[in-house]
N, C-alpha and C. Protein backbone atom coordinates (compact mmCIF):
# COMPACT_ATOMS: atom_id res chain seq x y z
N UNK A 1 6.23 0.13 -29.49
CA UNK A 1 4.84 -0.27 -29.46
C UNK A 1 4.31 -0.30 -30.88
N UNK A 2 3.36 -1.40 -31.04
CA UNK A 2 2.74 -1.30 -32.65
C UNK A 2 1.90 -0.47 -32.55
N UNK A 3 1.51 -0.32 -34.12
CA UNK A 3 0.14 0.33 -34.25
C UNK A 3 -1.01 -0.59 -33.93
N UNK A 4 -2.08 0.30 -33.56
CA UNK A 4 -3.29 -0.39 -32.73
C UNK A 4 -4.00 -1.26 -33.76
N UNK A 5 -4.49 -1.59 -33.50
CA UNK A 5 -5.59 -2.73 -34.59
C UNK A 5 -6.45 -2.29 -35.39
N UNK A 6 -7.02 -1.33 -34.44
CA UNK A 6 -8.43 -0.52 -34.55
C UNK A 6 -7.84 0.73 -35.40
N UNK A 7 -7.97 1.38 -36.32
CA UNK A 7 -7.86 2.49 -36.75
C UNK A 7 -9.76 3.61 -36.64
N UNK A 8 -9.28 3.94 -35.52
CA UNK A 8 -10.81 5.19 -35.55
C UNK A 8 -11.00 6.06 -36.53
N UNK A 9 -12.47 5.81 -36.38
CA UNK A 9 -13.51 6.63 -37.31
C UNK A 9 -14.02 7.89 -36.84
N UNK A 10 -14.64 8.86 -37.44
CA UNK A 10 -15.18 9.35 -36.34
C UNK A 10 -15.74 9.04 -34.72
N UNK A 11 -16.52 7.91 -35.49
CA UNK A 11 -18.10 7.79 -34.17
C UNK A 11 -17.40 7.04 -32.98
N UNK A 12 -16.13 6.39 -33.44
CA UNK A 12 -15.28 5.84 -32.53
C UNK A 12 -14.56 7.01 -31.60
N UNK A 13 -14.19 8.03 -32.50
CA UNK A 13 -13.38 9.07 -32.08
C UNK A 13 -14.58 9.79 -30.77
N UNK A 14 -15.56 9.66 -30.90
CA UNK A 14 -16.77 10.62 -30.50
C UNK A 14 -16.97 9.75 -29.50
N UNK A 15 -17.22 8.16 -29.23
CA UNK A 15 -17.67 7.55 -28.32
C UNK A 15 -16.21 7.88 -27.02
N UNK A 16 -15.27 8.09 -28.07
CA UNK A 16 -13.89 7.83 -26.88
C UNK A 16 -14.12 9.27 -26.39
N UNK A 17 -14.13 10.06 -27.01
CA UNK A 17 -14.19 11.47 -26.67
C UNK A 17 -15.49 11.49 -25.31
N UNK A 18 -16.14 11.31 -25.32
CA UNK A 18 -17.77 10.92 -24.66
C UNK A 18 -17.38 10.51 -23.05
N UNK A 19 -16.42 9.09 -23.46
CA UNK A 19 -15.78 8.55 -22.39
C UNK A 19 -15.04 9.39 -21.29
N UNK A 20 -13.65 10.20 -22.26
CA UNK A 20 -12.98 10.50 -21.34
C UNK A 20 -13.73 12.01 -20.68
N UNK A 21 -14.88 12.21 -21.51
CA UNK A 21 -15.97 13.46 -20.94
C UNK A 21 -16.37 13.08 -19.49
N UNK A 22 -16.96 11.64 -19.12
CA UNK A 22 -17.24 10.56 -18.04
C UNK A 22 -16.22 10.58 -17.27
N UNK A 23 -15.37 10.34 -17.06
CA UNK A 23 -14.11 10.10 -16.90
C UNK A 23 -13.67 11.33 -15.91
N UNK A 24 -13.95 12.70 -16.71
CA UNK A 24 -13.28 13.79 -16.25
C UNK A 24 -14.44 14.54 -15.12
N UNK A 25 -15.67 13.75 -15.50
CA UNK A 25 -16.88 14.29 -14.32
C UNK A 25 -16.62 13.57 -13.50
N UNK A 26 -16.49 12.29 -13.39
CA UNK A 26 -16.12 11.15 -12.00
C UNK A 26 -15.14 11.88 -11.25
N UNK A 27 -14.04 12.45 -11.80
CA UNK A 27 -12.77 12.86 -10.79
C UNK A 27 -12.98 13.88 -9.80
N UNK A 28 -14.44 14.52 -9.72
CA UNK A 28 -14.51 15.30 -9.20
C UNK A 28 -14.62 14.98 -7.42
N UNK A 29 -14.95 13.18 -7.90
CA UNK A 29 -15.27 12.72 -6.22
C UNK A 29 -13.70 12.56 -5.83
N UNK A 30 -13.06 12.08 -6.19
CA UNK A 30 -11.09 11.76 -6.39
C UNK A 30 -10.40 12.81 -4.93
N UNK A 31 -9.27 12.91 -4.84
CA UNK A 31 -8.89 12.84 -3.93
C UNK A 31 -7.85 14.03 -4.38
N UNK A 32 -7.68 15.15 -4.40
CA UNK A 32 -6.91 16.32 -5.48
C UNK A 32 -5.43 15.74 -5.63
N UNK A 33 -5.27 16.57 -7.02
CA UNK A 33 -3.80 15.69 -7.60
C UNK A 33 -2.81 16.12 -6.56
N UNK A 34 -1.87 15.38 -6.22
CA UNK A 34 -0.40 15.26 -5.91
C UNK A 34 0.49 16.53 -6.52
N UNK A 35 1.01 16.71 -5.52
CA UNK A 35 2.62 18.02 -6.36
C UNK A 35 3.47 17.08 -7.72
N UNK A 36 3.48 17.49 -8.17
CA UNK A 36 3.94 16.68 -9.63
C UNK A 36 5.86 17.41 -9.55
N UNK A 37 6.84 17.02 -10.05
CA UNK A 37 8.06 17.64 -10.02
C UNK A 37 7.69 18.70 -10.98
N UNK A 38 8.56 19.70 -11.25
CA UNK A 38 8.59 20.55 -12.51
C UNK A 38 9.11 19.84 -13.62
N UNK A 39 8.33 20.12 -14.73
CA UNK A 39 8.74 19.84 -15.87
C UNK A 39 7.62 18.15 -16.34
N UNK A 40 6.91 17.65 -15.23
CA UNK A 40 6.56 16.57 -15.43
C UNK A 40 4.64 17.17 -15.12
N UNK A 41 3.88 16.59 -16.36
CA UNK A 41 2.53 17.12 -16.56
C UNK A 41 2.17 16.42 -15.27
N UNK A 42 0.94 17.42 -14.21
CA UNK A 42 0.44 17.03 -13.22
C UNK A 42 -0.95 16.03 -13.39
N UNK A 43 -1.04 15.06 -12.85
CA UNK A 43 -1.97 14.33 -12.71
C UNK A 43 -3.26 14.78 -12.88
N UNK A 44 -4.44 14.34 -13.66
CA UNK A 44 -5.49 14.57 -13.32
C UNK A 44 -5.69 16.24 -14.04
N UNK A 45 -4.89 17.01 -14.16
CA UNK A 45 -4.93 17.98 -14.59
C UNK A 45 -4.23 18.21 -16.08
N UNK A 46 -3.16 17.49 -15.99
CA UNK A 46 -2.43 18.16 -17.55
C UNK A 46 -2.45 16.33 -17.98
N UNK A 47 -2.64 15.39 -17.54
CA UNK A 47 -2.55 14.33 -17.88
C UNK A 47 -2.88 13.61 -17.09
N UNK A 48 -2.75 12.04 -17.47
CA UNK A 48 -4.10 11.25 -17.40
C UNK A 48 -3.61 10.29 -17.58
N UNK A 49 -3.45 8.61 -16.07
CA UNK A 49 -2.70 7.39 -16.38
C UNK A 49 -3.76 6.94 -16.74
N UNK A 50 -3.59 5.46 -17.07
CA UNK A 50 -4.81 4.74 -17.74
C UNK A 50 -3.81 3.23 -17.28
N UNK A 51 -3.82 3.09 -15.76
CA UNK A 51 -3.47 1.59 -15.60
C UNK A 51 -3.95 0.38 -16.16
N UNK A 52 -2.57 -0.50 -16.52
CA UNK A 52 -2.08 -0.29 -15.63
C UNK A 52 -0.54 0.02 -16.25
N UNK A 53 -0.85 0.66 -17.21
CA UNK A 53 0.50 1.34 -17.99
C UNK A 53 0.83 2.47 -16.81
N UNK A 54 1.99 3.02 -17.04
CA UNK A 54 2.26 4.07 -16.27
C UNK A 54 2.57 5.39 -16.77
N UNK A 55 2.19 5.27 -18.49
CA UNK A 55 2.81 6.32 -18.78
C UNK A 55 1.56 7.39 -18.56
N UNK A 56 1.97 8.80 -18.76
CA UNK A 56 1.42 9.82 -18.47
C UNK A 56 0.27 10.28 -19.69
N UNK A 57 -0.27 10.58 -20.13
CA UNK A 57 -1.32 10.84 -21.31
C UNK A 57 -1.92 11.80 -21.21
N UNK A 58 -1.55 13.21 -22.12
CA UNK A 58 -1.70 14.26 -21.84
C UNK A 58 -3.38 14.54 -22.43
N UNK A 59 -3.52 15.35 -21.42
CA UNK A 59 -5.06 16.06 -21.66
C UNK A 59 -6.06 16.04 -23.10
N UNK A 60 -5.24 16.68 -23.67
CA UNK A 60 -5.63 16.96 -25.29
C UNK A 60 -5.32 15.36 -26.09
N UNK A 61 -4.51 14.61 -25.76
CA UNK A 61 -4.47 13.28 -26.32
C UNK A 61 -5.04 12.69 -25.55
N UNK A 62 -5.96 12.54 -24.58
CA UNK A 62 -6.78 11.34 -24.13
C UNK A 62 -7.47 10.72 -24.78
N UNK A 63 -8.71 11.30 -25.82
CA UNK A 63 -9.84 10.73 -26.65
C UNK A 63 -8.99 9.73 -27.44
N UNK A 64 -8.03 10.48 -28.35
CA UNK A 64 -7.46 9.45 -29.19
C UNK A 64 -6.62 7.94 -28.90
N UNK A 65 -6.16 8.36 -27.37
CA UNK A 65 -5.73 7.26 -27.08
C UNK A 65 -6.79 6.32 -26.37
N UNK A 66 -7.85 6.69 -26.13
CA UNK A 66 -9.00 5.65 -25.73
C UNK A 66 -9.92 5.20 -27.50
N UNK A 67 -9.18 5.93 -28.08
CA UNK A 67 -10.30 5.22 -29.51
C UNK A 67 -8.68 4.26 -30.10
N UNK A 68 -7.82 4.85 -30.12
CA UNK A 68 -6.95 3.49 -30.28
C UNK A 68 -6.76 2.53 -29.92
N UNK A 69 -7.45 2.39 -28.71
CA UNK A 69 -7.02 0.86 -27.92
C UNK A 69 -7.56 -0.02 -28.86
N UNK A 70 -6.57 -1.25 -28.55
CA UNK A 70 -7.14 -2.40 -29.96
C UNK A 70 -8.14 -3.42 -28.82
N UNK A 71 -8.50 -3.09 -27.96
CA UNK A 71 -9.68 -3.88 -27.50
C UNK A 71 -11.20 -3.07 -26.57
N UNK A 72 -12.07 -3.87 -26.59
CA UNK A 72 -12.83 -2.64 -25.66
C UNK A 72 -11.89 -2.55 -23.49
N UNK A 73 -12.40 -1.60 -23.21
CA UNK A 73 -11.68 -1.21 -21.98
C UNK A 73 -12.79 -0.64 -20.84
N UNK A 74 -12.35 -1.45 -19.63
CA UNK A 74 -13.10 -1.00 -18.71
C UNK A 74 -12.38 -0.02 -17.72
N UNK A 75 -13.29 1.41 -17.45
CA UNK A 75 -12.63 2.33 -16.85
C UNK A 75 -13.01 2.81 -15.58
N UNK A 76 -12.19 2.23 -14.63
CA UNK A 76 -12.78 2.47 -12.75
C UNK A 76 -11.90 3.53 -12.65
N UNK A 77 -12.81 5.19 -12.69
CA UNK A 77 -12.17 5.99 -12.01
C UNK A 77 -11.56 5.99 -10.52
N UNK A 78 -10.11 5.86 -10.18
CA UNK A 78 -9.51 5.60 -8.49
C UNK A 78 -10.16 6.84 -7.95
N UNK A 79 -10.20 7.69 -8.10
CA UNK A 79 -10.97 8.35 -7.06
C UNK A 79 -12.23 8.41 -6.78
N UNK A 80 -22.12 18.27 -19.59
CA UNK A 80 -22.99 18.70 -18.73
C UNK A 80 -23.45 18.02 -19.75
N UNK A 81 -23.67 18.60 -19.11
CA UNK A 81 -25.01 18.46 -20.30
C UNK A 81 -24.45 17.98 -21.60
N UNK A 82 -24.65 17.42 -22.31
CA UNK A 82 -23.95 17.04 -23.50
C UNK A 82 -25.00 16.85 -24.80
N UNK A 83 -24.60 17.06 -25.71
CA UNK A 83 -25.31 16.18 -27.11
C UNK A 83 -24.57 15.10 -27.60
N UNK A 84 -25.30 13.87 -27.90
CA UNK A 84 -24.73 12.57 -27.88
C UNK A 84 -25.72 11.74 -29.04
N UNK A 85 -25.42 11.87 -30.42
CA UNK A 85 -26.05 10.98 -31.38
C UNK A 85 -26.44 9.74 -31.04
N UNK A 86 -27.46 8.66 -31.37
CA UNK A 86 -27.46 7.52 -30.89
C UNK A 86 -26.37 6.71 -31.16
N UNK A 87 -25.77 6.53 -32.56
CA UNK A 87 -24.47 5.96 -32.67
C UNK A 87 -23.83 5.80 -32.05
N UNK A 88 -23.18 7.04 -31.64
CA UNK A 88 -22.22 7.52 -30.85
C UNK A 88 -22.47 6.73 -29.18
N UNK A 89 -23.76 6.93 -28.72
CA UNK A 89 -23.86 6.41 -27.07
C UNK A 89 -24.05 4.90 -27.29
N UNK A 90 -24.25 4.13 -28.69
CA UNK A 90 -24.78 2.79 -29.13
C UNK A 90 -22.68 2.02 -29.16
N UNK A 91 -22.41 2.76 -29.70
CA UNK A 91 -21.23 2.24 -29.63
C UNK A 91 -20.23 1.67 -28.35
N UNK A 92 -20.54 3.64 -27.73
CA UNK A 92 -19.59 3.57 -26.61
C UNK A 92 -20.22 2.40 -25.79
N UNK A 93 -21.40 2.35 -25.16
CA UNK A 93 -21.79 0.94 -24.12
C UNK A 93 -21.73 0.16 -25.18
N UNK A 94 -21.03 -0.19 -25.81
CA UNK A 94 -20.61 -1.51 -26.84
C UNK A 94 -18.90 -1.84 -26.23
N UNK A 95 -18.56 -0.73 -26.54
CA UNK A 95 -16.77 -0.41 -26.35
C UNK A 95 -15.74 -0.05 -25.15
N UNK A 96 -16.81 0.93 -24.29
CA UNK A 96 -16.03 1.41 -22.77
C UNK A 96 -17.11 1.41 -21.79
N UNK A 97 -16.58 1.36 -20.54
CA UNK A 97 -17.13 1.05 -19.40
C UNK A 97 -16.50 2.23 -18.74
N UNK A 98 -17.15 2.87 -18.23
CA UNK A 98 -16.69 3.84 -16.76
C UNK A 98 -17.56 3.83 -15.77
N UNK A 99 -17.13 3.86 -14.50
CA UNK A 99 -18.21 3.90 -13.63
C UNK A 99 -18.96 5.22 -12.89
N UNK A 100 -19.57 5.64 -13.98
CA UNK A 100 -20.73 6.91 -13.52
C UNK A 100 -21.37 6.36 -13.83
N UNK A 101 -22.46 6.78 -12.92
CA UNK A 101 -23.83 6.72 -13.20
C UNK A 101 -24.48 7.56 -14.70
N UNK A 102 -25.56 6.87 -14.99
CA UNK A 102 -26.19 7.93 -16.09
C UNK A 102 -27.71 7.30 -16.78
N UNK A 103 -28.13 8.55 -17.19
CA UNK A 103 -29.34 7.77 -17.83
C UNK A 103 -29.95 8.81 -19.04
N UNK A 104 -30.66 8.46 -19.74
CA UNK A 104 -30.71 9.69 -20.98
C UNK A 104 -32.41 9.97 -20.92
N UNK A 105 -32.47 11.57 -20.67
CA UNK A 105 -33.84 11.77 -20.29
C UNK A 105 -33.90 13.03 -21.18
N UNK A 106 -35.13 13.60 -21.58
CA UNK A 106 -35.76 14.78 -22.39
C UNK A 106 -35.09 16.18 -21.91
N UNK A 107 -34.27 16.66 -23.15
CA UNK A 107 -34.20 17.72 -22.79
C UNK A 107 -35.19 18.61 -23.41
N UNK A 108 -35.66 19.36 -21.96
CA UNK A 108 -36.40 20.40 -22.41
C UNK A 108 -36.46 22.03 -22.56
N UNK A 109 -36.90 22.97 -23.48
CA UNK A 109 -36.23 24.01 -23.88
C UNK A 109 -35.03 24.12 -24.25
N UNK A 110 -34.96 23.13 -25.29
CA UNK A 110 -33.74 23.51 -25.81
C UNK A 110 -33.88 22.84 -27.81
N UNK A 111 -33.75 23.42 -28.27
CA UNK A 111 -33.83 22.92 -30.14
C UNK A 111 -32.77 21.96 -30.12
N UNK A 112 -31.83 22.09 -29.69
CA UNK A 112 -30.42 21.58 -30.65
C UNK A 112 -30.25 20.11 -30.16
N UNK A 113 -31.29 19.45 -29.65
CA UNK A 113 -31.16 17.68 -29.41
C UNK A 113 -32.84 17.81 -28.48
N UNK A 114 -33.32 15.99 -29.22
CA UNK A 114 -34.38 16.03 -28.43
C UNK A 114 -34.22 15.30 -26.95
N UNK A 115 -32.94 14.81 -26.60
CA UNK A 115 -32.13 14.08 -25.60
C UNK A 115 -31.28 14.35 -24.60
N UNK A 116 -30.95 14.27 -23.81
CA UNK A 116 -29.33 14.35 -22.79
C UNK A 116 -29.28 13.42 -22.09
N UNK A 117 -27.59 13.02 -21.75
CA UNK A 117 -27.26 12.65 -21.27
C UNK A 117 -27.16 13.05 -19.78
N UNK A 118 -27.74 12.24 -18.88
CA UNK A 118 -27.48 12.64 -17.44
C UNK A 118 -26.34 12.06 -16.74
N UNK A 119 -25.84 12.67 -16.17
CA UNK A 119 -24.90 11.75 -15.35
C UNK A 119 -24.81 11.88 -13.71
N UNK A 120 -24.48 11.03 -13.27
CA UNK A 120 -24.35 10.82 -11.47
C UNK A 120 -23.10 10.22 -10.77
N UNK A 121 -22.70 10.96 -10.17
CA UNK A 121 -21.29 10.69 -9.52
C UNK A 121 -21.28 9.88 -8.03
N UNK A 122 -20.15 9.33 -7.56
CA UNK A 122 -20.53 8.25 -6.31
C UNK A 122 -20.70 9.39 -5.04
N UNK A 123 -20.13 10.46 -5.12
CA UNK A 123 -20.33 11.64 -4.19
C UNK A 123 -21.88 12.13 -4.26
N UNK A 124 -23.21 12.11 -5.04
CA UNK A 124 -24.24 12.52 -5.30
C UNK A 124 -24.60 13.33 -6.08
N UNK A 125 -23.52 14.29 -6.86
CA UNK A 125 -23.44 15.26 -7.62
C UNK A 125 -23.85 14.75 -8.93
N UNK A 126 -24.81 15.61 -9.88
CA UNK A 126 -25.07 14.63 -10.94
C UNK A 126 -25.36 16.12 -11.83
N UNK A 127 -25.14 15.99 -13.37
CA UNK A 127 -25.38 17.00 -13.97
C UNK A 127 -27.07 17.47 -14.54
């Protein structure tokens, strides 16, 4: 495989990071992982497909492999609260698609952002 096109930056690194944050709240509606063999990382838990490749993509390497992709990518999960610079949320709905819900409303009592990200899952659960 070549190297990707795109070489990430931070804010790229942060929007992908953001994503697979989305990503890992959606699974909660999902359907629990499968017995995996020994020796092979379990689904959903130690790793992470990204069809319609098949390879496996471990936990801790997800962000980077969603800021490498050399194109933008739309992400239909099959089955908190955060701080989020504008950059950073300006980019990602530039770059990735997942399907949670979300909307960015006032956080209140709290110093460290005047913002959050909300999110809403297809089960009703929302942070």
């Amino acid at each position: 495989m070549s190297a990707p096109l795109l070489q990430p930056d931070d804010t790229l690194r942060d929007a992908a990071t953001l994503t697979f944050a989305l990503i890992r709240f959606a699974q909660g509606a999902a359907h629990p992982p499968r017995v995996s063999p020994p020796g092979i990382p379990r689904l959903g838990e130690e790793a992470w497909v990204f069809a319609p490749s098949v390879r496996r993509v471990r936990l801790e390497d997800a962000p980077a492999f969603l800021a490498g992709l050399p194109c933008p990518a739309m992400l239909l999960p099959t089955t908190t609260r955060g701080i989020v610079s504008l950059a950073v949320l300006s980019l990602w709905t530039e770059r990735f698609l997942v399907q949670v819900g979300w909307s960015v409303g006032p956080l209140e009592g709290d110093s460290r952002a005047p913002a959050r990200l909300n999110l809403y899952r297809s089960d009703g659960v929302n942070s």
